[in-house]
Protein backbone atom coordinates (compact mmCIF):
# COMPACT_ATOMS: atom_id res chain seq x y z
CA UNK A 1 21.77 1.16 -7.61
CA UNK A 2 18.95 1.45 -4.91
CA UNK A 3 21.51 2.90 -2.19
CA UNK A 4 20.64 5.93 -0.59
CA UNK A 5 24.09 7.03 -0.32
CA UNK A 6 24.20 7.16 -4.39
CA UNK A 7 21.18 9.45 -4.34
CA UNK A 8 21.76 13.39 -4.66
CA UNK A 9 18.28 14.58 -5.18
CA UNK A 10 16.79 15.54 -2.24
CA UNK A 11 12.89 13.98 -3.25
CA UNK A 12 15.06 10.92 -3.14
CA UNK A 13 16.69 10.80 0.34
CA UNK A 14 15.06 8.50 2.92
CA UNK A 15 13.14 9.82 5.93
CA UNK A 16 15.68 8.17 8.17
CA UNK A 17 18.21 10.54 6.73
CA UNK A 18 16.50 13.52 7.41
CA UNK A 19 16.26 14.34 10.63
CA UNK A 20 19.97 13.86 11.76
CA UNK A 21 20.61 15.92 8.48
CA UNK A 22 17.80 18.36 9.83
CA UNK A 23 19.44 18.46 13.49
CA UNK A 24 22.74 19.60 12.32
CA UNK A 25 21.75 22.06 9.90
CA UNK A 26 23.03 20.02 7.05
CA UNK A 27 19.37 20.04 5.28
CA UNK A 28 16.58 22.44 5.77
CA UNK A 29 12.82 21.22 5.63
CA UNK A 30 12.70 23.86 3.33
CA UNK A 31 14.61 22.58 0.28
CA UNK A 32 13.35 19.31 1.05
CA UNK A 33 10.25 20.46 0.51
CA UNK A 34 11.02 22.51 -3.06
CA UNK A 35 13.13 19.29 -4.28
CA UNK A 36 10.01 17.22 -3.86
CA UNK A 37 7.36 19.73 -5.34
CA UNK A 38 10.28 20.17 -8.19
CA UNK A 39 10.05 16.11 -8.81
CA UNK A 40 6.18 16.19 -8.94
CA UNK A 41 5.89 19.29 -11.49
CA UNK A 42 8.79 16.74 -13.32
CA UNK A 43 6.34 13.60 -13.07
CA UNK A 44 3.12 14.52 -12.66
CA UNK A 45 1.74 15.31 -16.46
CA UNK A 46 2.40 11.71 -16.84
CA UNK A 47 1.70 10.02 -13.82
CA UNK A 48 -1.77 11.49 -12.56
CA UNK A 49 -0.41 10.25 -8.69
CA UNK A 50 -1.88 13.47 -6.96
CA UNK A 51 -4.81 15.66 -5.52
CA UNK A 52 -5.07 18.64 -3.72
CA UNK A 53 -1.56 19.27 -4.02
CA UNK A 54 -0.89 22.26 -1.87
CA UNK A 55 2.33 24.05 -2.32
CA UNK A 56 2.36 26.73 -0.66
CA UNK A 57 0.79 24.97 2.61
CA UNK A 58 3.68 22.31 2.45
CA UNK A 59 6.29 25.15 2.70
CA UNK A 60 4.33 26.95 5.34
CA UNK A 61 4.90 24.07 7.09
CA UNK A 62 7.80 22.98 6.17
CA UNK A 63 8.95 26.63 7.28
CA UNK A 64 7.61 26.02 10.66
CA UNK A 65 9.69 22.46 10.87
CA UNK A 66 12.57 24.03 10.37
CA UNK A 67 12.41 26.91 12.84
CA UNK A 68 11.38 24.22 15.38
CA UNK A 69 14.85 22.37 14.20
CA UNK A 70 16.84 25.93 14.43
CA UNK A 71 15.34 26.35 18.33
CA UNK A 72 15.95 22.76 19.21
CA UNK A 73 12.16 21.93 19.46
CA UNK A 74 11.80 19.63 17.00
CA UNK A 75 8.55 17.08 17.58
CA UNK A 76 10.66 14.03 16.23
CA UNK A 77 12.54 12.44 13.33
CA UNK A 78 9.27 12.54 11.37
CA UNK A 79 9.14 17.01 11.61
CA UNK A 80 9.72 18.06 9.06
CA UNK A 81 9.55 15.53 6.45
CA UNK A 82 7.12 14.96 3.08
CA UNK A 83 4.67 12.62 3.18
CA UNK A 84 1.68 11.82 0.99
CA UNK A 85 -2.14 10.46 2.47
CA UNK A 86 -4.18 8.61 0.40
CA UNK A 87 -7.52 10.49 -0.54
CA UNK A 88 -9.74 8.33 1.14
CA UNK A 89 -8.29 9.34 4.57
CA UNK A 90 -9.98 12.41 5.82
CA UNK A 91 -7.85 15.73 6.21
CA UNK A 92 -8.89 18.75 7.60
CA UNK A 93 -10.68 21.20 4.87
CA UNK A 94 -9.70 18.84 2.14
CA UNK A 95 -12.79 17.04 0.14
CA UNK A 96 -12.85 13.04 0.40
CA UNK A 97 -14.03 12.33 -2.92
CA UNK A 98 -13.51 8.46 -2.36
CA UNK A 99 -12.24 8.22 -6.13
CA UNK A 100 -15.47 8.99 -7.93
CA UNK A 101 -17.20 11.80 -9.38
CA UNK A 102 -20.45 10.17 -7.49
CA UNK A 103 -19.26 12.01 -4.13
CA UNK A 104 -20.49 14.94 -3.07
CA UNK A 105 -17.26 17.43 -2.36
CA UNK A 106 -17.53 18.91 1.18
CA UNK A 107 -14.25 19.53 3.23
CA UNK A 108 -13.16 17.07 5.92
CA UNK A 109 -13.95 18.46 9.14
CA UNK A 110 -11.25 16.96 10.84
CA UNK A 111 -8.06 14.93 10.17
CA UNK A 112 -8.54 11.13 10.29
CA UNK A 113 -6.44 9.37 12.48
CA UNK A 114 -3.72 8.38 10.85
CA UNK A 115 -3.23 12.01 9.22
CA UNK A 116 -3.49 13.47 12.74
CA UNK A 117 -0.64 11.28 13.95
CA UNK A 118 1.32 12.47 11.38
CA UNK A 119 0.52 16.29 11.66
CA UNK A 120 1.61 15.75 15.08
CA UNK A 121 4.86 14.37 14.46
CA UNK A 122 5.43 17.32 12.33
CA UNK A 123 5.56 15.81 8.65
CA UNK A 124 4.35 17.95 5.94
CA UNK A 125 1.45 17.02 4.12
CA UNK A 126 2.13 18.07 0.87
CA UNK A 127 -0.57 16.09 -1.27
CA UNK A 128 -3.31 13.57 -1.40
CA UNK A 129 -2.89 10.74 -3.34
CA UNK A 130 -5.43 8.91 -5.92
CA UNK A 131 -7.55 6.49 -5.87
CA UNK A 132 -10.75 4.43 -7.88
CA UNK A 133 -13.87 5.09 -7.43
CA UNK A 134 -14.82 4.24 -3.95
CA UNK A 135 -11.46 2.28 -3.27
CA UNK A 136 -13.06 -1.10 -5.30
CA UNK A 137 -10.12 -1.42 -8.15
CA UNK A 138 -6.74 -2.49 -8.15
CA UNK A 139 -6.36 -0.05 -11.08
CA UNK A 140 -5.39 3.63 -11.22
CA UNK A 141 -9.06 4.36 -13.44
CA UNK A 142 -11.22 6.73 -11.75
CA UNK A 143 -14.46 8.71 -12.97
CA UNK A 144 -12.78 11.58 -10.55
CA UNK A 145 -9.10 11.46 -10.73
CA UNK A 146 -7.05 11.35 -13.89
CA UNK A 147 -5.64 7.81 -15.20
CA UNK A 148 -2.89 7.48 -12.35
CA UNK A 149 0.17 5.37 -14.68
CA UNK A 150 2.88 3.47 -13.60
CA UNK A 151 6.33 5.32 -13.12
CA UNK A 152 8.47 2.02 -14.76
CA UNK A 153 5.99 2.25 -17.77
CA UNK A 154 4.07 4.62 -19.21
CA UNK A 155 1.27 2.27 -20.48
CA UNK A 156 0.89 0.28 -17.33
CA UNK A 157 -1.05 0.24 -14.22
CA UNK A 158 0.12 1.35 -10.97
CA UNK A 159 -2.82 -1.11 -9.09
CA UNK A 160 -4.92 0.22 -6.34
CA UNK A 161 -6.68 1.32 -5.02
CA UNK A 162 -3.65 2.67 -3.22
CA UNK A 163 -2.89 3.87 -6.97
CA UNK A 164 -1.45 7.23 -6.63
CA UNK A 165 0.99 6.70 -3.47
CA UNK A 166 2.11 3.36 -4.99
CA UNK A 167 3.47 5.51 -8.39
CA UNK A 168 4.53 8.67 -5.30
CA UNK A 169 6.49 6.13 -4.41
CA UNK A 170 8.35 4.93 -7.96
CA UNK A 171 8.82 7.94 -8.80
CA UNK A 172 10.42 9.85 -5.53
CA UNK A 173 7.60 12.00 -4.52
CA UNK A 174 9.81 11.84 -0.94
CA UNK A 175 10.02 8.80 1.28
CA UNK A 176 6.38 8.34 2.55
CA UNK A 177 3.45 8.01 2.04
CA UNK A 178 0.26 6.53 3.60
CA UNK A 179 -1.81 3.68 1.68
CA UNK A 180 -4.75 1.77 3.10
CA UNK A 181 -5.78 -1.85 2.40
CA UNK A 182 -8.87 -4.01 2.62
CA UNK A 183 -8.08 -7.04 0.14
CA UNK A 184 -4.38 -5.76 -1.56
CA UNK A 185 -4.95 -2.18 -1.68
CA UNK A 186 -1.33 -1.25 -0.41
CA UNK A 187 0.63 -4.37 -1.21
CA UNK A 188 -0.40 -4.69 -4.80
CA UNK A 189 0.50 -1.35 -5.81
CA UNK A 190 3.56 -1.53 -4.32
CA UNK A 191 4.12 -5.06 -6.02
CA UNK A 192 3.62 -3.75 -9.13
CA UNK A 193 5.30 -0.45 -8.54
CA UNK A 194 8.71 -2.29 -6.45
CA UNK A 195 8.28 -0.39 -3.40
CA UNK A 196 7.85 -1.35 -0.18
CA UNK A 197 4.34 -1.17 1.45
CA UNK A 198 3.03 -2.84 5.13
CA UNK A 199 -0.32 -3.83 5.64
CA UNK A 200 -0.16 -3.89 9.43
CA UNK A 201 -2.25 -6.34 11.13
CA UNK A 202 -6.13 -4.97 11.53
CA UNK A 203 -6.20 -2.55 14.49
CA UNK A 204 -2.44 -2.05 14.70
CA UNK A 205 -2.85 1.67 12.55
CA UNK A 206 -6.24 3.12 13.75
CA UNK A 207 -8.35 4.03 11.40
CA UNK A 208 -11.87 5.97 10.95
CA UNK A 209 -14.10 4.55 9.94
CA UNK A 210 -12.99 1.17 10.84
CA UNK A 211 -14.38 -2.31 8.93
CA UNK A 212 -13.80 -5.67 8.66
CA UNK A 213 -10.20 -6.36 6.91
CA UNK A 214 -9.67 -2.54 6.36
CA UNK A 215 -6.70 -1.18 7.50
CA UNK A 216 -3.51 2.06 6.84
CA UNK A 217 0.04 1.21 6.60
CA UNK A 218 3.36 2.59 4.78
CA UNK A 219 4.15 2.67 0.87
CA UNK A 220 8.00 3.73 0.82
CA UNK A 221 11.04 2.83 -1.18
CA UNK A 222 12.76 1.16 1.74
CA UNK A 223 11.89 -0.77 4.93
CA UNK A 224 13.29 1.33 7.58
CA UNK A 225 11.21 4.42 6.32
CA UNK A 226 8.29 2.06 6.65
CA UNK A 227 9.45 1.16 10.16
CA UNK A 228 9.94 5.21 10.95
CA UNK A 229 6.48 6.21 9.73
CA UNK A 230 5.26 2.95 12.09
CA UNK A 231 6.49 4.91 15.18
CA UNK A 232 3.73 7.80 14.53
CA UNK A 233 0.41 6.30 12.62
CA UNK A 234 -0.03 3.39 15.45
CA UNK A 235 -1.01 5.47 18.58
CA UNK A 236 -4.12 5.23 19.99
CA UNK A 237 -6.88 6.92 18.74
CA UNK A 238 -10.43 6.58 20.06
CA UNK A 239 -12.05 6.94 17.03
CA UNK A 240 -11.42 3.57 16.16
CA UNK A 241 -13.53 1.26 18.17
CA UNK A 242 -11.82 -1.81 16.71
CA UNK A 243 -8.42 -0.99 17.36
CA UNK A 244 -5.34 -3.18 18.57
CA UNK A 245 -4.32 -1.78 22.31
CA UNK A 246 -1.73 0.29 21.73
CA UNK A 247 2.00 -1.12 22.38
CA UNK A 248 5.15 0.56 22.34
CA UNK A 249 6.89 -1.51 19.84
CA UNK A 250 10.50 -1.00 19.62
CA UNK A 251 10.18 -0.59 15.46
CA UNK A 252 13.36 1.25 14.49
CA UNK A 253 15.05 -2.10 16.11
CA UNK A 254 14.70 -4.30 12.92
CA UNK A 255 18.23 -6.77 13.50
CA UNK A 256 16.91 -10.08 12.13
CA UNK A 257 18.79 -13.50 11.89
CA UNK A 258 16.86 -16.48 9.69
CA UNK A 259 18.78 -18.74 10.50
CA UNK A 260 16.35 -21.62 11.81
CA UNK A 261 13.41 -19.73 10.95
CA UNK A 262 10.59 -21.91 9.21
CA UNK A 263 9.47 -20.53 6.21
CA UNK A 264 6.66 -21.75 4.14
CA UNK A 265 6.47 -20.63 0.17
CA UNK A 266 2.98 -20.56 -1.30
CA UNK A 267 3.13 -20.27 -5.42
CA UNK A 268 -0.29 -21.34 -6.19
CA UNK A 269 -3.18 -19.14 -4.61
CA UNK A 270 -5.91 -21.79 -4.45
CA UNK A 271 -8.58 -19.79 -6.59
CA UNK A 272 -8.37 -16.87 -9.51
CA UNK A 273 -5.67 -16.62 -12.10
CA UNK A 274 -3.00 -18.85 -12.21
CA UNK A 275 0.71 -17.71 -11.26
CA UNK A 276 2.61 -16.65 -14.45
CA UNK A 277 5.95 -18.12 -14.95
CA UNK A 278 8.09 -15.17 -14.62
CA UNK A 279 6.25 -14.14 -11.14
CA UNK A 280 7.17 -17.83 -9.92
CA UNK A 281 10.99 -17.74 -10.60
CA UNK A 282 11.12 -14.52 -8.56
CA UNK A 283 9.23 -15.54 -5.76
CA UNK A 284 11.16 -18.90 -6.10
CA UNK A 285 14.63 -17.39 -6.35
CA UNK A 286 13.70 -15.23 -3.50
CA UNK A 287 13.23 -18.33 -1.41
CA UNK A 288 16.21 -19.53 -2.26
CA UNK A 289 17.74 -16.28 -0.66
CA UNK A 290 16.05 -16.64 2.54
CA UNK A 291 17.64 -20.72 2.34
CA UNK A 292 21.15 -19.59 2.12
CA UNK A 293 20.73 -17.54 5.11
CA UNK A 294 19.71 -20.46 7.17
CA UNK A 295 16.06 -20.58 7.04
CA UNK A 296 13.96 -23.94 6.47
CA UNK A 297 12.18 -23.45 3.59
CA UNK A 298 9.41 -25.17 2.37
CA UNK A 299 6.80 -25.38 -0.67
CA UNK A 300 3.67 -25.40 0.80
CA UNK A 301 0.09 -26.01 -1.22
CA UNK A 302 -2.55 -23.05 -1.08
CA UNK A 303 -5.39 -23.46 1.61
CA UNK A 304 -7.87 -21.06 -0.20
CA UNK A 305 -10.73 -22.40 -1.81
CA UNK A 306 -12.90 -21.54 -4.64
CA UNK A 307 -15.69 -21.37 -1.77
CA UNK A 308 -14.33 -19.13 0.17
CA UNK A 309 -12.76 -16.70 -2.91
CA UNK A 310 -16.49 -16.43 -4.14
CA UNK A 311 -17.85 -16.09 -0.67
CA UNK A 312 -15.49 -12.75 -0.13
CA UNK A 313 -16.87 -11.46 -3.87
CA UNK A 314 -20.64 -12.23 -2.50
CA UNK A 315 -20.26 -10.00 0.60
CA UNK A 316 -18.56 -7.27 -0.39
CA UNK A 317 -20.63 -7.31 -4.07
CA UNK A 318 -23.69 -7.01 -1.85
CA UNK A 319 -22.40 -4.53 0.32
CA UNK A 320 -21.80 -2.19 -2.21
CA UNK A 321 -24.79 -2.69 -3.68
CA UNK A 322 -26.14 -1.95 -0.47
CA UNK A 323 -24.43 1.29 -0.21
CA UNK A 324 -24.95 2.58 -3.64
CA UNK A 325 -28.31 2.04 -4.63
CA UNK A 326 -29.61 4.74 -2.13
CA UNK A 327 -26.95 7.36 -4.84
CA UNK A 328 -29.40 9.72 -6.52
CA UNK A 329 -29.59 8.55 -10.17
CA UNK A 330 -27.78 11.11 -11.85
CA UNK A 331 -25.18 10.75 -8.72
CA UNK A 332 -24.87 6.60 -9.40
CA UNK A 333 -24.80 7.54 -13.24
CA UNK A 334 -21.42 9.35 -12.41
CA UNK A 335 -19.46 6.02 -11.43
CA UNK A 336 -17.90 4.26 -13.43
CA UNK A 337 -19.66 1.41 -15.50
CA UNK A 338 -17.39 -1.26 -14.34
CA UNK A 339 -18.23 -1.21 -10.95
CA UNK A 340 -21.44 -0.49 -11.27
CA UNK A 341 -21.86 -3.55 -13.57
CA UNK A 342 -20.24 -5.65 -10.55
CA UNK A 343 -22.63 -3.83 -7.80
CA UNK A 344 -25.52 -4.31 -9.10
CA UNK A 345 -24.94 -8.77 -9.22
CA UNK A 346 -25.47 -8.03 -5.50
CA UNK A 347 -29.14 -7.01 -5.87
CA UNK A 348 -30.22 -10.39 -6.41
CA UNK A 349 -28.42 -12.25 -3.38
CA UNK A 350 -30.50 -13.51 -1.10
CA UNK A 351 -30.28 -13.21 3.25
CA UNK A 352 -28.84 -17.40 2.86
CA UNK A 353 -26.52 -16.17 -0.12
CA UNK A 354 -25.41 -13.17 2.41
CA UNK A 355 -25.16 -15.06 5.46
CA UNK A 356 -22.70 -17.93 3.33
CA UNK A 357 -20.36 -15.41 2.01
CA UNK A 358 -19.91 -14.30 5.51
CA UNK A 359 -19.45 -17.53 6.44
CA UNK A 360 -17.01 -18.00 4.00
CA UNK A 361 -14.94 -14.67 5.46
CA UNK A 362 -14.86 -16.63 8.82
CA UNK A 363 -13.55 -19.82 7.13
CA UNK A 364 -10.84 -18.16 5.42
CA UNK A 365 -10.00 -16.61 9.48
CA UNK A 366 -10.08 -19.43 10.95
CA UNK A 367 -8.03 -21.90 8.00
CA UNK A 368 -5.54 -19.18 7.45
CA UNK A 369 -4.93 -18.52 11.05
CA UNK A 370 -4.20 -22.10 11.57
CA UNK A 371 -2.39 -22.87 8.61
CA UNK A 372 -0.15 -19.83 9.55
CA UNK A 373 0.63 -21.86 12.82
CA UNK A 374 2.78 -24.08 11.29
CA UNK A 375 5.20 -21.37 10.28
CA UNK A 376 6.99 -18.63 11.51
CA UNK A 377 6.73 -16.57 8.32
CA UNK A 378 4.85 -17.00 4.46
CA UNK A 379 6.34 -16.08 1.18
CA UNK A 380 3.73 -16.09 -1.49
CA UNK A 381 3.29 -13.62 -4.90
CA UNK A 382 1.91 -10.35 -4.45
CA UNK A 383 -0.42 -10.89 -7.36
CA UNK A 384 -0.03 -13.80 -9.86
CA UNK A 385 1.06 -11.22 -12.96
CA UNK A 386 3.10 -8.17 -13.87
CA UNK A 387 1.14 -4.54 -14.17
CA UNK A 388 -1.47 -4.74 -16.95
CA UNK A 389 -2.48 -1.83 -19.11
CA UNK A 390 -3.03 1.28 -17.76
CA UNK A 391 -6.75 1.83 -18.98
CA UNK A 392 -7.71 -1.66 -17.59
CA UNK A 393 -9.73 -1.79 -14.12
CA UNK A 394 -8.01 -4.97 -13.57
CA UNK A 395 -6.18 -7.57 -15.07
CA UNK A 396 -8.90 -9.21 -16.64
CA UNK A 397 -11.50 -6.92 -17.50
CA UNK A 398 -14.28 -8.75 -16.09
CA UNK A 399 -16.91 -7.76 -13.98
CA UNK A 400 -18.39 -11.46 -13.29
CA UNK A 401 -14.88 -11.98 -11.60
CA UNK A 402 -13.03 -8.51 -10.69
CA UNK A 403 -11.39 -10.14 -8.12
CA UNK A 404 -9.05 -13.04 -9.67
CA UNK A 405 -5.83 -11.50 -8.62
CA UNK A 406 -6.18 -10.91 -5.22
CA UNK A 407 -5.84 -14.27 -4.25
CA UNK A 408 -2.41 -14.25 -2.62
CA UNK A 409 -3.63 -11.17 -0.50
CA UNK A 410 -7.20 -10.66 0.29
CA UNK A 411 -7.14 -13.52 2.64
CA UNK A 412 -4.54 -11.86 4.92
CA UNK A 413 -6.98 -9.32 5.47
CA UNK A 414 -9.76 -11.37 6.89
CA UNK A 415 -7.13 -13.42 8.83
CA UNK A 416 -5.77 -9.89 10.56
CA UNK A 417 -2.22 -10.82 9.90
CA UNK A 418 0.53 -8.38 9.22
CA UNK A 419 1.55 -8.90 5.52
CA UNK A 420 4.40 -6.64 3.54
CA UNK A 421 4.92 -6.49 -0.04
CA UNK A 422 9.10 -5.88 -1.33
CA UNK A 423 10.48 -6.18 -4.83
CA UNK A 424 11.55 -9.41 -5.24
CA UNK A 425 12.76 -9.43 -9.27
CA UNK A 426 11.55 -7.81 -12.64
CA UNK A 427 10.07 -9.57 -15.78
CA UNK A 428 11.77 -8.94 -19.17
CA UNK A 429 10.27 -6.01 -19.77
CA UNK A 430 11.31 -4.22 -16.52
CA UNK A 431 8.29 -4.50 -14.76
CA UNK A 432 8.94 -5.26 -10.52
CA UNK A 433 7.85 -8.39 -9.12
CA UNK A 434 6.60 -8.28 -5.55
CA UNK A 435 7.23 -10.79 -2.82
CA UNK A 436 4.37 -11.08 0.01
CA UNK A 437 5.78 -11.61 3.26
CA UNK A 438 3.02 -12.91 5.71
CA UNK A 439 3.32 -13.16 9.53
CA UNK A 440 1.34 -14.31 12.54
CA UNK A 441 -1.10 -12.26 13.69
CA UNK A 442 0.34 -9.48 15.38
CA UNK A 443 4.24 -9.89 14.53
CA UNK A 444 4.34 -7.03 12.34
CA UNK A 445 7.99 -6.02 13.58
CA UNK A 446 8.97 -9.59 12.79
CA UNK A 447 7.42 -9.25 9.56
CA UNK A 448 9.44 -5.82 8.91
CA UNK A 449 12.92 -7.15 10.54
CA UNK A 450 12.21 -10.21 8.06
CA UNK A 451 11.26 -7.63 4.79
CA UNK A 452 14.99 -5.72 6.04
CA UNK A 453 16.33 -8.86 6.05
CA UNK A 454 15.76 -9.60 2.42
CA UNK A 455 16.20 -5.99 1.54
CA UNK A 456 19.97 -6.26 2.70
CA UNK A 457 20.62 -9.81 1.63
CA UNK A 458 19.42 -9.03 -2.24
CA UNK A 459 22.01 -6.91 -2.84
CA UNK A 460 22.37 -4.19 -5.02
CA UNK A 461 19.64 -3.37 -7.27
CA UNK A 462 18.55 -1.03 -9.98
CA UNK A 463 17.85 2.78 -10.48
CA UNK A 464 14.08 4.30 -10.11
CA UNK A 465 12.48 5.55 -12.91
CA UNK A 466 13.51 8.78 -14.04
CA UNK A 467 10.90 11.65 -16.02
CA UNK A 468 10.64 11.76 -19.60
CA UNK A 469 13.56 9.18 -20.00
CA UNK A 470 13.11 7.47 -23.08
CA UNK A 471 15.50 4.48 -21.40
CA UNK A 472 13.24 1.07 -21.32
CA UNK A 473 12.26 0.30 -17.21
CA UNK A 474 15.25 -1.39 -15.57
CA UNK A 475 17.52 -0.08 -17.82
């Protein structure tokens, strides 16, 4: 079972447990700290989830956490407590390779802003986490990072590009870590890994540099850790010109009743791969929880088009291109074929071709903010299938169309609504199934009280993945 009160390992207690364990002496930063690092050395051969682990820095700090709890001077429930970043978010003397040996390695000069608000709180940043080469994967393959794998199985894909904090995650690396998102990079990881990960609406986390549908948000086994972590990464920083006002949300208050609630459930995606059947009877059966609570739930038909799904690949495929053909040759050499095989479609759009994929970006905004009107909440798949092979850069190997299973989430992120990924079911083999939860455009607490909802309503569930167990996933 999933219950944190049947957990002994210390990697494996939740961040809401720590600090009331912290105040009154019961737990010490300091073995927190050694029973995570112990869990990676235990993992990591196998998984590939980490860079720039720093051992001794993490104890440093988590040294100075706990003489802060001794004194009674603790910053907060977060001091003290492990959390990953994802590489691609600057921090301070760490390189930013962006995934791919194409980067040139200099040290960050300063934290980013979501690792700032963290440092502040007092969590210890223990690691980095992995990525694909220049965040454009839903795959743990990298031409800088070692194959990141999937903690259920072995020979499966975490996703991405939040790769390696998806499989921190699964496999109890502690309770958080940071992921960030610009067409399924959090959720889908966490889909396929059955953990829970928040893709806040755009502006809620700032974030440098900002962009259009890019945004940072929580990866953690539970929802209230996701809700804790909330409480740090969304104040205000400057930095990020296209940032939310700041509001002091009251997110460790996450009481939620369904009753009456109207709940759409979305199956088909409008435009890529077609849902498999085992992802469909989870999302299905989890609708059927939400309908015994009291909600009014209804089937609903997609509202993506084809038009729009190939105006989002036109854009960003041009963009890239954009961005990469200025690479020295012998640096553009160094990424990996896939992408550059997809990048360089983009040289031949034209300024009209340009101009109707963005056009396309503010059709899915404007359909999918009014479509969302009729409802007070969304369930759709996380991504139409289970986690592919590990060696894949996405499900189906194809450059023409590397974005066929993002269906169900990229269009969240041009519509700037919060939308949460939570295990929902497995397939035979063991692999999780995630459930999207979508809200309105800046109900993010609604969508968490909604994801705790479900959490507590599905009941008990089964055991993480354990290291070198030779015990199928789910067993």
């Amino acid at each position: 079972m999933r219950h944190d009160d049947a957990m002994t390992d210390l990697a494996d207690f939740a961040a809401t447990r720590l600090a009331p364990a912290y105040a009154s002496g019961a737990l010490s930063p300091v073995d927190v700290i050694d029973a995570v690092l112990a869990r990676v050395a235990a993992w990591e051969t196998d998984l590939g989830a980490t860079y720039a682990l720093d051992p001794e820095a993490a104890r440093a700090m988590a040294r100075a956490a706990e003489a802060r709890w001794r004194s009674g001077t603790a910053l907060g429930p977060l001091d003290g407590v492990p959390v990953t970043i994802k590489e691609m978010i600057a921090t301070k003397g760490v390189p930013t390779p962006m995934g791919t040996a194409a980067s040139v390695l200099t040290p960050a000069p300063a934290d980013a802003p979501v690792a700032a608000r963290l440092r502040e709180a007092g969590a210890v940043i223990f690691a980095k986490t992995t990525a694909p080469d220049f965040g454009m994967l839903s795959s743990g393959l990298s031409s800088f990072h070692p194959l990141t794998r999937n903690p259920w199985d072995l020979s499966r894909n975490p996703g991405g590009s939040s790769s390696g904090a998806g499989a921190a995650a699964a496999a109890g690396y502690g309770p958080l870590h940071v992921g960030t998102d610009i067409g399924g990079s959090i959720r889908l990881p966490a889909g396929w890994c059955g953990v829970f990960g928040l893709k806040p609406s755009n502006g809620r986390v700032p974030i440098d540099p900002p962009y259009m549908g890019r945004v940072a948000g929580p990866m953690t086994r539970n929802v209230a850790d996701a809700a804790l972590m909330m409480t740090a990464i969304t104040r205000p920083d400057a930095r990020d010109f296209m940032s939310l006002p700041w509001a002091d949300l009251p997110w460790m208050d996450l009481a939620c009743d369904v009753r009456g609630l109207r709940i759409g459930v979305m199956c088909d995606g409008g435009a890529g791969t077609p849902t498999e059947p085992a992802v469909r009877a989870s999302i299905e059966a989890a609708a059927r929880v939400f309908a015994a609570g009291g909600a009014v739930v209804e089937p609903v038909e997609p509202w993506l088009t084809q038009a729009m799904f190939d105006g989002f690949d036109t854009f960003f495929r041009t963009r890239f291109w954009g961005e990469t053909r200025a690479l020295p040759p012998e640096r553009y050499a160094a990424v990996l074929p896939y992408i550059r095989q997809w990048v360089e479609g983009g040289a031949a759009t034209s300024a009209l071709d340009l101009y109707q994929g963005y056009q396309q970006l503010m059709a899915i905004r404007e359909t999918g903010v009014r479509f969302s009107q009729r409802f007070d909440y969304v369930l759709t798949p996380v991504a139409p299938m289970p986690a592919f092979a590990a060696e894949l850069p996405g499900p189906n190997n194809d450059p023409a169309r590397p974005f066929d299973h993002i269906a169900f989430t990229m269009p969240y992120n041009m519509t700037e609504q919060p939308a949460a990924s939570i295990d929902c079911g497995q397939t035979a083999e063991g692999l999780p199934i995630g459930l999207q939860i979508v809200g309105r455009r800046f109900d993010d607490l609604g969508v968490l009280r909604l994801a705790q909802w479900y959490e507590t309503a599905r009941g008990a569930w089964r055991a993480w993945p354990q290291p070198c167990s030779s015990e199928p996933p789910g067993a």
